[in-house]
Protein backbone atom coordinates (compact mmCIF):
# COMPACT_ATOMS: atom_id res chain seq x y z
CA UNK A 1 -26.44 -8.26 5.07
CA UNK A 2 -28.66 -6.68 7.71
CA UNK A 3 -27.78 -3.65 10.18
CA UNK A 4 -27.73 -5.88 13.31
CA UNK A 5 -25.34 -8.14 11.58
CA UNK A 6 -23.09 -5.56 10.52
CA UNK A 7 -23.13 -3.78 14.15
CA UNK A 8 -22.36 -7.00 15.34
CA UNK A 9 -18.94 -7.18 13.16
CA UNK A 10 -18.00 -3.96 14.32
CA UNK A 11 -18.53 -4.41 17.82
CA UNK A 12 -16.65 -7.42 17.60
CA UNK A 13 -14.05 -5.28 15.74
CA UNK A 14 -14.14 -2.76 18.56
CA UNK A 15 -14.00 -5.10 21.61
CA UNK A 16 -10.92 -6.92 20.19
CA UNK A 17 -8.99 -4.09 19.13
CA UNK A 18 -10.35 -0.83 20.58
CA UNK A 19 -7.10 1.32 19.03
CA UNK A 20 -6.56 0.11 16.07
CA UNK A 21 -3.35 1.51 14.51
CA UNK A 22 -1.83 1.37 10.82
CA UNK A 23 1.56 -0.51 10.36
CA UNK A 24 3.47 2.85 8.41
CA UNK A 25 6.02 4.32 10.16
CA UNK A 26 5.47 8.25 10.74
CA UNK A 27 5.45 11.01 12.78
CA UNK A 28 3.99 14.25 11.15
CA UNK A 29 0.97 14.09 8.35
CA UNK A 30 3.95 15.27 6.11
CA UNK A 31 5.63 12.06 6.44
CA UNK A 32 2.35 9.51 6.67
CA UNK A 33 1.77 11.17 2.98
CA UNK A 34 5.12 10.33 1.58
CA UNK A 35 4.71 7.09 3.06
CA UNK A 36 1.13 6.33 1.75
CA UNK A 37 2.23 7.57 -1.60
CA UNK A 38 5.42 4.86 -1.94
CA UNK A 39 3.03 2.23 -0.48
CA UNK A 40 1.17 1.97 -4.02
CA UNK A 41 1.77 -1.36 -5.16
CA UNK A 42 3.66 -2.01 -2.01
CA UNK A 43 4.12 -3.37 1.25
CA UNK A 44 4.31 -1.53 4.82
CA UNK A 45 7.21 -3.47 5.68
CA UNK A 46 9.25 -2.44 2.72
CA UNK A 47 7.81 1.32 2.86
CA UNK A 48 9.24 1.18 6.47
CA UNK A 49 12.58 0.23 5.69
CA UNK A 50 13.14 2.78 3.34
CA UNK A 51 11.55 5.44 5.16
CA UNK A 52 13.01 4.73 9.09
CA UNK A 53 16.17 5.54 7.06
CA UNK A 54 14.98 8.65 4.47
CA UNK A 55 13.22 10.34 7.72
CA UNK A 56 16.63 10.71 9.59
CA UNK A 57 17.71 12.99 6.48
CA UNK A 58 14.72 14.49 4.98
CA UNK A 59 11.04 14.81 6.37
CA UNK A 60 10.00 17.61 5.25
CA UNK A 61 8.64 19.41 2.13
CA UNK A 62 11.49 22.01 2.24
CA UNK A 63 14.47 19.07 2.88
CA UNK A 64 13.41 16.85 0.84
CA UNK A 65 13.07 19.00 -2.06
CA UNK A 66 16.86 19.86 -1.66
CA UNK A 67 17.46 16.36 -1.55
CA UNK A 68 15.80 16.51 -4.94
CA UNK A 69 14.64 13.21 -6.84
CA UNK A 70 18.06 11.64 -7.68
CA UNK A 71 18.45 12.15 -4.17
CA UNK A 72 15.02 11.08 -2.87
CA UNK A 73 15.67 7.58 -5.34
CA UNK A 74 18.83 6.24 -3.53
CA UNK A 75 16.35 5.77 -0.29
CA UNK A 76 13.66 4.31 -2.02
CA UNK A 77 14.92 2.38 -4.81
CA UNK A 78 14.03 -0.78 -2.83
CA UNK A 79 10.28 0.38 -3.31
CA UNK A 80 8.19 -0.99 -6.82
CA UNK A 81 7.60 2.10 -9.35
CA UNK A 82 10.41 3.96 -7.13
CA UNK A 83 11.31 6.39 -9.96
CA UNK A 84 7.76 7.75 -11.01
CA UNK A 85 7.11 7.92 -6.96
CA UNK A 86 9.94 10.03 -6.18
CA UNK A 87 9.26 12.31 -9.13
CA UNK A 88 5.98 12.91 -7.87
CA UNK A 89 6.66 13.49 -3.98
CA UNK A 90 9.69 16.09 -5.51
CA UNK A 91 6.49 17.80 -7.33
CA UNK A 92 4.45 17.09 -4.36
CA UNK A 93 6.78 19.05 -1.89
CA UNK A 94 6.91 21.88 -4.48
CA UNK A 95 2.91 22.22 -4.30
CA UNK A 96 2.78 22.24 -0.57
CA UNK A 97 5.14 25.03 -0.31
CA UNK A 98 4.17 27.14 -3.08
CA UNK A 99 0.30 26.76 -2.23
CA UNK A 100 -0.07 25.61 1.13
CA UNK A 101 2.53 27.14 3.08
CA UNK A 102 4.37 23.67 3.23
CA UNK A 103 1.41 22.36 5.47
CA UNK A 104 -0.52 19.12 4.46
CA UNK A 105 -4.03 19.88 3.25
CA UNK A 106 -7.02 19.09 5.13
CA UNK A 107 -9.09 18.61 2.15
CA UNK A 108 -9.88 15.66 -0.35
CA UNK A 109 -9.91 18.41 -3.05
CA UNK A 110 -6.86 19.82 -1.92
CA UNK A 111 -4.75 16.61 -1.27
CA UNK A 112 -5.65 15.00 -4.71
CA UNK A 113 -4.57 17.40 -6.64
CA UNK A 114 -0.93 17.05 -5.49
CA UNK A 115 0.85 14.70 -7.46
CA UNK A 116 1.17 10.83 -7.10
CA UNK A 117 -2.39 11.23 -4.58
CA UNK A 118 -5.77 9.66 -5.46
CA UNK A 119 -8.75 9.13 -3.67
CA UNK A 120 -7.47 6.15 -1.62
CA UNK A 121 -4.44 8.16 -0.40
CA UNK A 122 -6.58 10.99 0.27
CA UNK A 123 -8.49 8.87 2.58
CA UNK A 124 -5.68 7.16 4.44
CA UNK A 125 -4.18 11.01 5.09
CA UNK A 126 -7.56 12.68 6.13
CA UNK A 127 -8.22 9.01 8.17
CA UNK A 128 -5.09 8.49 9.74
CA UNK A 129 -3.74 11.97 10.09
CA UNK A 130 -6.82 14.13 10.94
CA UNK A 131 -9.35 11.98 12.06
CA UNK A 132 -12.06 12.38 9.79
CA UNK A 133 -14.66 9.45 9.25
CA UNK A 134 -13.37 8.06 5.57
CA UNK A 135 -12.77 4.67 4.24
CA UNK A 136 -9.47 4.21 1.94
CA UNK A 137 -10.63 0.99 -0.37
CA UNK A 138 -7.51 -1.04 -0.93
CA UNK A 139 -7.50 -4.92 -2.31
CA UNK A 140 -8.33 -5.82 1.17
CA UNK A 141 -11.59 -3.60 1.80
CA UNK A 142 -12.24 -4.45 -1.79
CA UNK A 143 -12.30 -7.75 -0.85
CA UNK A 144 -14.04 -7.97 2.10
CA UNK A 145 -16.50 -5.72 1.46
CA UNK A 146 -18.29 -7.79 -1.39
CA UNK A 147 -16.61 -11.49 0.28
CA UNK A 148 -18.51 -10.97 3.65
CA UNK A 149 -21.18 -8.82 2.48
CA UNK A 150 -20.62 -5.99 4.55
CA UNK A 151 -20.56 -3.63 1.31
CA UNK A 152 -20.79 -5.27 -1.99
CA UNK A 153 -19.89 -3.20 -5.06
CA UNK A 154 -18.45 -3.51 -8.60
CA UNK A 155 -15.83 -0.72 -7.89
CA UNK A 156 -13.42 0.65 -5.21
CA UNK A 157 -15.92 3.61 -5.42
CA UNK A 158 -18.93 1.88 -4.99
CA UNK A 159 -17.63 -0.03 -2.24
CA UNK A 160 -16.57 2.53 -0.34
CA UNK A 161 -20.08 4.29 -0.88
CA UNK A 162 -21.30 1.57 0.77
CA UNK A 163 -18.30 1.18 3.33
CA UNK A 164 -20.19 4.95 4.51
CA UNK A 165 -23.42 4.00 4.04
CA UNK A 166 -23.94 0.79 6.21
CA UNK A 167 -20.90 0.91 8.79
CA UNK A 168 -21.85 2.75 12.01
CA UNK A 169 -21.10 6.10 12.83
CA UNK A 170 -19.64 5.14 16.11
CA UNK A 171 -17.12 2.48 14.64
CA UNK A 172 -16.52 4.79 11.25
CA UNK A 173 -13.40 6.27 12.56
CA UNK A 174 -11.53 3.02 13.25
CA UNK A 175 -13.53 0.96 10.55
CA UNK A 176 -10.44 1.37 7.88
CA UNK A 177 -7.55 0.47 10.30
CA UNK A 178 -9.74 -2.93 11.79
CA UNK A 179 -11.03 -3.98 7.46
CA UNK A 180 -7.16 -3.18 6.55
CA UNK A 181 -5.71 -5.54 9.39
CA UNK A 182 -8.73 -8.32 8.64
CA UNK A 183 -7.65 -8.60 5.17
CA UNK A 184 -4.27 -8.76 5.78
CA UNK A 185 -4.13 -11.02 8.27
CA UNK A 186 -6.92 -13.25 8.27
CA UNK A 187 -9.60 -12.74 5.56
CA UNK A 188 -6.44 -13.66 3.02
CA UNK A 189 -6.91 -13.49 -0.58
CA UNK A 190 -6.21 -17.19 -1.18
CA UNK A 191 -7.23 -19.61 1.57
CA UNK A 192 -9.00 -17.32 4.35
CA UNK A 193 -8.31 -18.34 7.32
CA UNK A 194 -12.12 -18.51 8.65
CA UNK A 195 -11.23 -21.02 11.60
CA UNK A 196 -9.43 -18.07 13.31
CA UNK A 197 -11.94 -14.97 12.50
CA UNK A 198 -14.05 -13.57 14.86
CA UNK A 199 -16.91 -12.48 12.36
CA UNK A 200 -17.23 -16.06 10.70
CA UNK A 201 -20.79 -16.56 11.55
CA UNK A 202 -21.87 -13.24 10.92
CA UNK A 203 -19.61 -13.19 7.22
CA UNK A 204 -21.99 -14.41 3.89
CA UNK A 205 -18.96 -15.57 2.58
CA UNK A 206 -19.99 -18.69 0.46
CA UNK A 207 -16.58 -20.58 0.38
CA UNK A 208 -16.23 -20.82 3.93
CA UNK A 209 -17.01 -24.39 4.82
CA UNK A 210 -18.09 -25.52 8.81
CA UNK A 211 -14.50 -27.44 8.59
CA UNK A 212 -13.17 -24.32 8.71
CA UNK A 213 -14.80 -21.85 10.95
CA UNK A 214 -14.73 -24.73 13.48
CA UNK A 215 -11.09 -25.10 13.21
């Protein structure tokens, strides 16, 4: 895909959704952390439920580590892997106020070393929370990245490499929020729905058919 295409998508992007905003429920980088961390392997929606409820309670480091993990696993029970995530946000919360005086990191190196956090998590905190210019590779950017074109690679890694590389630097802020909501909501994984996307005849997408985009 060429740069003019690719500015093209993101100006679209832009003009349709100028503020694009994620769908987890938070109010402090402390709590958009515990929620990214339960929303492995999850949805938003469920991550909400248990969380509007948890964050009445406990939302902080120092709370919910007195809540402790038996504690912490009656609120998010409902959530997939629920026991291994609460175990690590209990040794998460111990790390933040042992080493960073109970503040949230501001640094990849910093929040991936704290339990239960990975490069993609990293991302969505140092994205969503403090504004810098990254790109958290989930299933969706994984596959729109190498279904449209925009930033075709053989890895989360390698996509997101490219994700940097070719995107914009005016659009790179927002690029993650406006990928996320595309994938989820109309770049699907089965059956995209190209007659209502707003990039279909910039995408290289090979299984879109003119039935479709002209739908």
């Amino acid at each position: 895909m060429n740069p003019t295409k690719r500015r093209t998508i993101f100006e679209r992007f832009h003009a349709a959704n100028p503020e694009p905003r994620g769908e987890l429920h938070f109010n402090s980088p402390f709590e958009l952390l515990i929620a990214v961390i339960l929303s492995a392997q999850a949805t938003d929606k469920s991550v909400n439920l248990a969380t509007d409820q948890l964050y009445q309670h406990a939302n902080t480091p120092a709370s919910l580590l007195k809540l402790g993990q038996k504690g912490l696993e009656r609120y998010v029970k409902s959530i997939g892997l629920y026991r291994t995530k609460a175990k690590n946000i209990i040794a998460t919360c111990k790390m933040l106020l042992n080493e960073h005086g109970g503040e949230v990191p501001r640094t990849r190196e910093a929040l991936e070393a704290l339990p239960g956090v990975g490069r993609k998590t990293a991302n969505v905190v140092l994205n969503i929370a403090f504004g810098e210019p990254t790109i958290a590779v989930d299933t969706h950017l994984f596959r729109i990245g190498n279904r449209t074109g925009l930033a075709p690679g053989k890895t989360p890694l390698e996509v997101e490499e490219r994700f940097l590389k070719f995107v914009p630097a005016e659009f790179m802020l927002h690029a993650h929020h406006w990928l996320i909501l595309h994938g989820r909501y109309v770049c699907v994984a089965r059956a995209p729905k190209c007659g209502e996307c707003l990039i279909a005849d910039l995408c290289e997408f090979k299984g879109k058919t003119r039935e479709s985009v002209q739908a």
